[in-house]
N, C-alpha and C. Protein backbone atom coordinates (compact mmCIF):
# COMPACT_ATOMS: atom_id res chain seq x y z
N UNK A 1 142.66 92.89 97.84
CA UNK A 1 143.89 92.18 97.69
C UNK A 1 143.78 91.40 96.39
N UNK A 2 144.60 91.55 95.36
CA UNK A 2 144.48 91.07 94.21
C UNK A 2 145.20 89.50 93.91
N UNK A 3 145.18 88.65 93.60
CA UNK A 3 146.04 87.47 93.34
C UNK A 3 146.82 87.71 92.36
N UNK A 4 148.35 86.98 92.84
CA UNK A 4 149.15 87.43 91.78
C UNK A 4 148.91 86.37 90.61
N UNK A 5 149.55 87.10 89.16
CA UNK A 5 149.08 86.47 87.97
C UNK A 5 147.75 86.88 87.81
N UNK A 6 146.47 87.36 88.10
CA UNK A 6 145.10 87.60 87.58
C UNK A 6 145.04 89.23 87.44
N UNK A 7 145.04 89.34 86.19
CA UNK A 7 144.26 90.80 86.42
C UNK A 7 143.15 90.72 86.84
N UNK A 8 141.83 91.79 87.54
CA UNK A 8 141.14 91.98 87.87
C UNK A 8 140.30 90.26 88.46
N UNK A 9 141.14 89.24 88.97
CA UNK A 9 140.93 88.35 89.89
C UNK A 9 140.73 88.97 90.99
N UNK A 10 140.14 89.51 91.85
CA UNK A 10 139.98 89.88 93.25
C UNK A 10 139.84 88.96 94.45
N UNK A 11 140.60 88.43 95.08
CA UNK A 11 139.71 87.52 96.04
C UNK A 11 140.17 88.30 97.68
N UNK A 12 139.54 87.36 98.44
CA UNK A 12 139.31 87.32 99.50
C UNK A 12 139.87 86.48 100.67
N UNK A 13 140.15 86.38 102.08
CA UNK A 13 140.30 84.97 102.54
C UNK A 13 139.01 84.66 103.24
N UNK A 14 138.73 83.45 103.20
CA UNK A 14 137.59 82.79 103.52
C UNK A 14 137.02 83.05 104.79
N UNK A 15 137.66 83.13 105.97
CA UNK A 15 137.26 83.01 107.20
C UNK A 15 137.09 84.83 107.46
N UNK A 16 137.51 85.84 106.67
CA UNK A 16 137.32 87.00 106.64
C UNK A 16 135.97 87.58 105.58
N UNK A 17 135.90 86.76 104.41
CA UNK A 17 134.45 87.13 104.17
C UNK A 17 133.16 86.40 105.13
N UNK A 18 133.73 85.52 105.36
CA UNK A 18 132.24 84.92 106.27
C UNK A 18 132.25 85.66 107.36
N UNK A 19 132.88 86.49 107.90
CA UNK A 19 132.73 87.08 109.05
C UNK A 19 132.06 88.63 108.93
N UNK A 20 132.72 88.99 107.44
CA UNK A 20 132.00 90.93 107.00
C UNK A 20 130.60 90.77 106.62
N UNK A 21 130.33 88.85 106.28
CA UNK A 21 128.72 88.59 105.93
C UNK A 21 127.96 88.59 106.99
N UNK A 22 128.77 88.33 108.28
CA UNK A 22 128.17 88.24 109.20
C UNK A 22 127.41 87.16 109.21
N UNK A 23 128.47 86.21 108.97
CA UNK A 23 127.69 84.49 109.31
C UNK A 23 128.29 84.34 110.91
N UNK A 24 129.15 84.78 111.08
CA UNK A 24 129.98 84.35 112.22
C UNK A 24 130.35 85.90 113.04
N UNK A 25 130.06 85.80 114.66
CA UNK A 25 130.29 86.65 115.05
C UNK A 25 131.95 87.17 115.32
N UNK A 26 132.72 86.40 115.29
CA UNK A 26 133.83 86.89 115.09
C UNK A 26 134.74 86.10 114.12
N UNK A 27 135.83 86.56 113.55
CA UNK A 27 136.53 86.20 112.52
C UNK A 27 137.04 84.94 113.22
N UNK A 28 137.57 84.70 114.49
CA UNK A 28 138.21 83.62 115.17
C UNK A 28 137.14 82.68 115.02
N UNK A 29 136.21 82.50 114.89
CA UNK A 29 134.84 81.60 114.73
C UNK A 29 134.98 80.75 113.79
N UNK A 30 134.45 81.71 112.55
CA UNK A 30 134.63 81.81 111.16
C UNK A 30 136.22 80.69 110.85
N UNK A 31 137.31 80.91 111.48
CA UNK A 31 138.53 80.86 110.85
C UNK A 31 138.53 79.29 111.51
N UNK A 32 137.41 78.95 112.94
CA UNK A 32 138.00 77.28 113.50
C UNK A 32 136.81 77.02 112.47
N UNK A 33 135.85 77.32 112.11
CA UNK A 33 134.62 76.07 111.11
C UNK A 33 135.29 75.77 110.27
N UNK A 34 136.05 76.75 109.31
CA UNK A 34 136.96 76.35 107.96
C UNK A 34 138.31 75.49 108.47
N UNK A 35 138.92 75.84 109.50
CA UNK A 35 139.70 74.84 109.89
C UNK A 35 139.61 73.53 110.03
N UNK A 36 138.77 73.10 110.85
CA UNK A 36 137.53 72.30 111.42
C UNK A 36 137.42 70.92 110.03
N UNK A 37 137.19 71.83 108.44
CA UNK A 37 136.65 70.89 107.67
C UNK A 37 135.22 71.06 107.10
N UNK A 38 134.67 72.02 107.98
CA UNK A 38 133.09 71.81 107.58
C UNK A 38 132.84 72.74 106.43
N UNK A 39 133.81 73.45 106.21
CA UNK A 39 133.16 74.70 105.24
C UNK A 39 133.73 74.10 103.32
N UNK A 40 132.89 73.76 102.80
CA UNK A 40 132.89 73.56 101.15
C UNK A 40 132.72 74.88 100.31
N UNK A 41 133.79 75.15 99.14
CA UNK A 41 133.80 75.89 98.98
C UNK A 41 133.69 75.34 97.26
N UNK A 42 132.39 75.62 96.29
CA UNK A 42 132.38 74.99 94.99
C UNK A 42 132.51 73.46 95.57
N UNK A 43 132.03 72.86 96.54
CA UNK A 43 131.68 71.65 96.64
C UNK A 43 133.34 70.94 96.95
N UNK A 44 134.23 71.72 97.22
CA UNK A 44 135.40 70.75 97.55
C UNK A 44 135.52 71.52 98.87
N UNK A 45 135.69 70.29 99.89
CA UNK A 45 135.93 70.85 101.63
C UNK A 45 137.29 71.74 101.42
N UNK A 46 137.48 72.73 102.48
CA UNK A 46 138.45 73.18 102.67
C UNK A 46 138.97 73.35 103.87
N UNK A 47 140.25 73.10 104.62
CA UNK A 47 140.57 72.80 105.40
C UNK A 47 141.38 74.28 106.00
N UNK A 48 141.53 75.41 105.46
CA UNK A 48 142.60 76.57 105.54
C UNK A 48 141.31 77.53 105.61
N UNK A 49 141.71 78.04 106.74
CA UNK A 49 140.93 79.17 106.85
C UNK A 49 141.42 80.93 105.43
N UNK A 50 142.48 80.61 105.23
CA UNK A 50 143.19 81.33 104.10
C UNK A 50 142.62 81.09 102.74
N UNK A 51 141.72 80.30 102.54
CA UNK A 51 140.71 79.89 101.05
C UNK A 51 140.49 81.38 100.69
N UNK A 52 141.03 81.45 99.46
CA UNK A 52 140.85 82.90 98.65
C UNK A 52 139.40 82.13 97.96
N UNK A 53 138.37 83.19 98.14
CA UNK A 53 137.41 83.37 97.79
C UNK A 53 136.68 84.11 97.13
N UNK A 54 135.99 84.24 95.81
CA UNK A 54 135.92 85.10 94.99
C UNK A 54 134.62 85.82 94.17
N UNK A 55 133.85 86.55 93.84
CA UNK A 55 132.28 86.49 93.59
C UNK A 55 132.29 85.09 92.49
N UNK A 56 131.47 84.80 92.74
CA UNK A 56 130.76 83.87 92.32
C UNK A 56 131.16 81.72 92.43
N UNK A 57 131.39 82.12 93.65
CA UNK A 57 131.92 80.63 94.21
C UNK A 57 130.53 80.61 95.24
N UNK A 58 130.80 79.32 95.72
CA UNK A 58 129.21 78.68 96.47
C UNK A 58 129.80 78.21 97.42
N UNK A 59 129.61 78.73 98.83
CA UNK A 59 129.58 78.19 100.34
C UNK A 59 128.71 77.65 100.46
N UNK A 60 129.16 76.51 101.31
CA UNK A 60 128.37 75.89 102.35
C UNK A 60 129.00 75.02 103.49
N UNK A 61 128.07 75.56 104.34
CA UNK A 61 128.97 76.04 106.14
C UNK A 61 127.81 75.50 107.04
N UNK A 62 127.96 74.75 107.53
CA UNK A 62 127.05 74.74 108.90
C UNK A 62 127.03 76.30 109.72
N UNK A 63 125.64 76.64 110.00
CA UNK A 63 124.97 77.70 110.96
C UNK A 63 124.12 77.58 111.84
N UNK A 64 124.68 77.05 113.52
CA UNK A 64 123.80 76.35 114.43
C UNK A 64 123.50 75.29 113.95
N UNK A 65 121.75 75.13 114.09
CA UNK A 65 121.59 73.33 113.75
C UNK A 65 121.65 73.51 112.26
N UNK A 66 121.34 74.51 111.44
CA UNK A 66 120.94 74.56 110.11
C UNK A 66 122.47 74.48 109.34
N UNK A 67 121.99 73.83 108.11
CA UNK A 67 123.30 74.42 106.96
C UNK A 67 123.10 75.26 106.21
N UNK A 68 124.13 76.62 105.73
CA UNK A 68 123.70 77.45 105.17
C UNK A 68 124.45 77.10 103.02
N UNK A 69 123.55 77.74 102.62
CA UNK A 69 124.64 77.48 100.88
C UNK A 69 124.39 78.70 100.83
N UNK A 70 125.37 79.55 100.03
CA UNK A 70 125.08 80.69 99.82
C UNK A 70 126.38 81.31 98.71
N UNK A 71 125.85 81.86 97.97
CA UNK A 71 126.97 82.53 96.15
C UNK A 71 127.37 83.60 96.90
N UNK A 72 128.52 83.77 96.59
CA UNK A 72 129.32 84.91 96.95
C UNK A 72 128.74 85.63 95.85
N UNK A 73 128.19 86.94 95.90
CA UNK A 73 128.37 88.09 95.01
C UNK A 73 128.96 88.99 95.16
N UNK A 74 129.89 89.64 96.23
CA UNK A 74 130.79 90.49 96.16
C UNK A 74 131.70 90.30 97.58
N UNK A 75 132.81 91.38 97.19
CA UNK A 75 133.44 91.08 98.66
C UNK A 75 133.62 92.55 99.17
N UNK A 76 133.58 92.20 100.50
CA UNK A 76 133.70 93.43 101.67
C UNK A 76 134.52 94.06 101.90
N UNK A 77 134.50 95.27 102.08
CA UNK A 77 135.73 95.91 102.51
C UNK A 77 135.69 96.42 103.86
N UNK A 78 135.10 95.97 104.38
CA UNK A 78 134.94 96.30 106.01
C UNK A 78 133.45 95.57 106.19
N UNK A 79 133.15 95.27 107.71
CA UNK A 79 132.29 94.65 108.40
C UNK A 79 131.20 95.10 108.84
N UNK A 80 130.24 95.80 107.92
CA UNK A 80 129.35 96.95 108.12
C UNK A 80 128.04 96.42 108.72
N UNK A 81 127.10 97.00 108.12
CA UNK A 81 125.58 96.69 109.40
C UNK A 81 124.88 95.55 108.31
N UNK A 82 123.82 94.95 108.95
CA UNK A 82 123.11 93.62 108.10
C UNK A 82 122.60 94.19 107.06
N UNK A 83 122.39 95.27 107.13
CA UNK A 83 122.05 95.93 105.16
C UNK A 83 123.13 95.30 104.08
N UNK A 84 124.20 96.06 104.54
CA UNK A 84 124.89 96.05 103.74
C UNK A 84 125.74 94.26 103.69
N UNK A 85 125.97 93.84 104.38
CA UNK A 85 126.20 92.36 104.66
C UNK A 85 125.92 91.74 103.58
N UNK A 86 124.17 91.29 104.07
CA UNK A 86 123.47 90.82 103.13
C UNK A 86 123.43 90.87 101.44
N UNK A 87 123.97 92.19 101.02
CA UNK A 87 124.52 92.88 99.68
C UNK A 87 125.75 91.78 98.92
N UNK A 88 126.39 90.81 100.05
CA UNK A 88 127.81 90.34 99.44
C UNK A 88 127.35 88.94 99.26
N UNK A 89 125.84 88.32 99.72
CA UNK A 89 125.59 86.72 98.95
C UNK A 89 124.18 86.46 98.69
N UNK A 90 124.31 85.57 97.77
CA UNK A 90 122.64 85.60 97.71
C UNK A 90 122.27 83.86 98.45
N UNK A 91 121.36 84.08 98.93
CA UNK A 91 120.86 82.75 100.22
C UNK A 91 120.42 81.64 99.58
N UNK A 92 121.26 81.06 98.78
CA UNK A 92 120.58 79.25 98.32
C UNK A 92 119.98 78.64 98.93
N UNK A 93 119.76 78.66 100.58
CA UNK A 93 119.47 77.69 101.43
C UNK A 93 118.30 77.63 100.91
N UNK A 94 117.54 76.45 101.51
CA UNK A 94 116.43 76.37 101.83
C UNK A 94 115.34 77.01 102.60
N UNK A 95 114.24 77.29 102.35
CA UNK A 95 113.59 78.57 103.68
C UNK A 95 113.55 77.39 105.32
N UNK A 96 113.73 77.98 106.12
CA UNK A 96 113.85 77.64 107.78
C UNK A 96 112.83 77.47 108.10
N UNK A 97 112.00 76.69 108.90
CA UNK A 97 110.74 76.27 109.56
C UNK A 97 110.23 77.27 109.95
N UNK A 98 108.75 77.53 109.83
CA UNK A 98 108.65 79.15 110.54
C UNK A 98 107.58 78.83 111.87
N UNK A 99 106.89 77.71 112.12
CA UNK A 99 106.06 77.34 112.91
C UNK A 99 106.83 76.34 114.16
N UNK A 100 106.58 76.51 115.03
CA UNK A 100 106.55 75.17 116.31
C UNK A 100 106.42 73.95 115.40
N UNK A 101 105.44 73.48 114.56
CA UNK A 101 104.98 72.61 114.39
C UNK A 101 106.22 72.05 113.13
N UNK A 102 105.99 72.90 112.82
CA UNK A 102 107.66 72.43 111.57
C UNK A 102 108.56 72.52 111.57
N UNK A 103 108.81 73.21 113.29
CA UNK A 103 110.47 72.96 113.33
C UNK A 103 110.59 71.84 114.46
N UNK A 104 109.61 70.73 114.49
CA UNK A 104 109.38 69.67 114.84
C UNK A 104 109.10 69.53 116.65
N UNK A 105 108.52 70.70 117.22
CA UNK A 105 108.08 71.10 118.55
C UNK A 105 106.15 71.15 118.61
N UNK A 106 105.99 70.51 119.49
CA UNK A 106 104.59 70.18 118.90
C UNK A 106 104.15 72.11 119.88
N UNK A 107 103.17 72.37 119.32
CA UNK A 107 102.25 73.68 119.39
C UNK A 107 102.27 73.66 120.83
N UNK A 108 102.11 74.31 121.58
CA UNK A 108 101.18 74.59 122.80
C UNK A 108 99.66 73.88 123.23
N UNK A 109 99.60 74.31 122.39
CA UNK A 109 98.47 73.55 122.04
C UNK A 109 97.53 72.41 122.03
N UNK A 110 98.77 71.51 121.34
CA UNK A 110 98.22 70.10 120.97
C UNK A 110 99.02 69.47 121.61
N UNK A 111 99.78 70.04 122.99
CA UNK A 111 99.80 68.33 123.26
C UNK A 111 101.10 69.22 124.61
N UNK A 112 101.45 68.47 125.59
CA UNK A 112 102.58 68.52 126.41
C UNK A 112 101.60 68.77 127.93
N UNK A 113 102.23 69.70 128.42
CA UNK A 113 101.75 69.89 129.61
C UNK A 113 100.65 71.15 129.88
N UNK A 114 99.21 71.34 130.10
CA UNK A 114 98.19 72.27 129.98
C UNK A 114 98.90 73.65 130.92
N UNK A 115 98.51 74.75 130.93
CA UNK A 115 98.70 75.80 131.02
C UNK A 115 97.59 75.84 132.42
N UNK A 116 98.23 76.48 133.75
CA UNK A 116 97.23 76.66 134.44
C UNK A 116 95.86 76.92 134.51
N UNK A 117 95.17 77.90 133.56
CA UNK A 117 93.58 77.97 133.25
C UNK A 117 93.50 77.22 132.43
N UNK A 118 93.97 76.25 131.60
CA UNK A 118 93.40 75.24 130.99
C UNK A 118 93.18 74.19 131.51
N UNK A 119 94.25 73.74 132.36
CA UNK A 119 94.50 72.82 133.55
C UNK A 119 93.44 72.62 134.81
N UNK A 120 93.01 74.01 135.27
CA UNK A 120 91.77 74.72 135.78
C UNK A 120 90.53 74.24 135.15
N UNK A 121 90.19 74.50 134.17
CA UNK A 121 89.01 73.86 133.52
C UNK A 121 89.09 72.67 133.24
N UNK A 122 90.00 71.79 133.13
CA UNK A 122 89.81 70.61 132.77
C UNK A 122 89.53 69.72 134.44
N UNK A 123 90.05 70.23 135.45
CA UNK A 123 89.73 69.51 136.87
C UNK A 123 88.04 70.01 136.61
N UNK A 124 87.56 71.23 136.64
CA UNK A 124 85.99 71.62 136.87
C UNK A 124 85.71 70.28 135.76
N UNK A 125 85.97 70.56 134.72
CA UNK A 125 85.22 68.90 133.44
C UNK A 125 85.09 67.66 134.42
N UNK A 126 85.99 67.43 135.12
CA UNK A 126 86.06 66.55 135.11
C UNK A 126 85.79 66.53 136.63
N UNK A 127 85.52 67.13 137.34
CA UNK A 127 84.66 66.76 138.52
C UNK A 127 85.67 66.65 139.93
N UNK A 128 87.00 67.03 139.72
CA UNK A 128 88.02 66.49 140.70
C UNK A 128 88.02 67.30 141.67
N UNK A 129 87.48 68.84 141.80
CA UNK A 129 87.44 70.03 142.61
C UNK A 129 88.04 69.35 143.90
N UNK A 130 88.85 69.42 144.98
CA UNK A 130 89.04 69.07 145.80
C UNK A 130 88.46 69.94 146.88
N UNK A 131 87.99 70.18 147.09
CA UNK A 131 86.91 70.87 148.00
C UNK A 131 86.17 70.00 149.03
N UNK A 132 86.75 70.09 150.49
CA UNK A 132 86.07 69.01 151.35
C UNK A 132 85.20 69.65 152.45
């Protein structure tokens, strides 16, 4: 869909590319976040899910707890598989916690409630066997 007045301007509407990127599982999703307020588009909020959007503009959208930023580099012409998705932005964010420990859940490990055979050995340590 071309904008009138631009030659080779191409854009998009907003709540329809975030959805062929597959940020959002359905376009109705996509279309209440931008409604909503939360979605910045080049750093000015936008309130219209209708935001013509164009390669090389910069989202940023809340995704679950995380926020995502991400450059438009092209636009979709249909809603294809995460190969091709991925092809239409490149990922500004920040990298995502990849451990328990850094996505602020303490390990197994170090600390909460012991695991039955650990739990097990720690009564034998400690002498509690209830055995009468």
């Amino acid at each position: 869909m071309a904008a009138p007045g631009g030659e080779g301007s191409v854009t998009l509407r907003l709540d329809k590319w975030l959805w062929q990127a597959r940020f959002f599982k359905t376009r109705g999703l996509a279309a209440k976040v931008a409604a909503a307020g939360q979605v910045r588009v080049n750093a000015a909020r936008v309130s219209k899910p209708a935001q013509a959007v164009r390669p090389g503009d910069t989202l940023t959208f809340p995704q679950g707890r995380h926020v995502r930023v991400v450059r438009v580099v092209a636009l979709g012409t249909r809603r294809g598989p995460a190969d091709e998705a991925r092809t239409l932005y490149d990922d500004l964010s920040p990298p995502q916690p990849t451990s328990p420990a850094e996505a602020g859940r303490p390990a197994p490990h170090l600390g909460g409630r012991p695991e039955k055979r650990a739990r097990r050995r720690l009564e034998r340590f400690r002498g509690s066997d209830t055995q009468d």
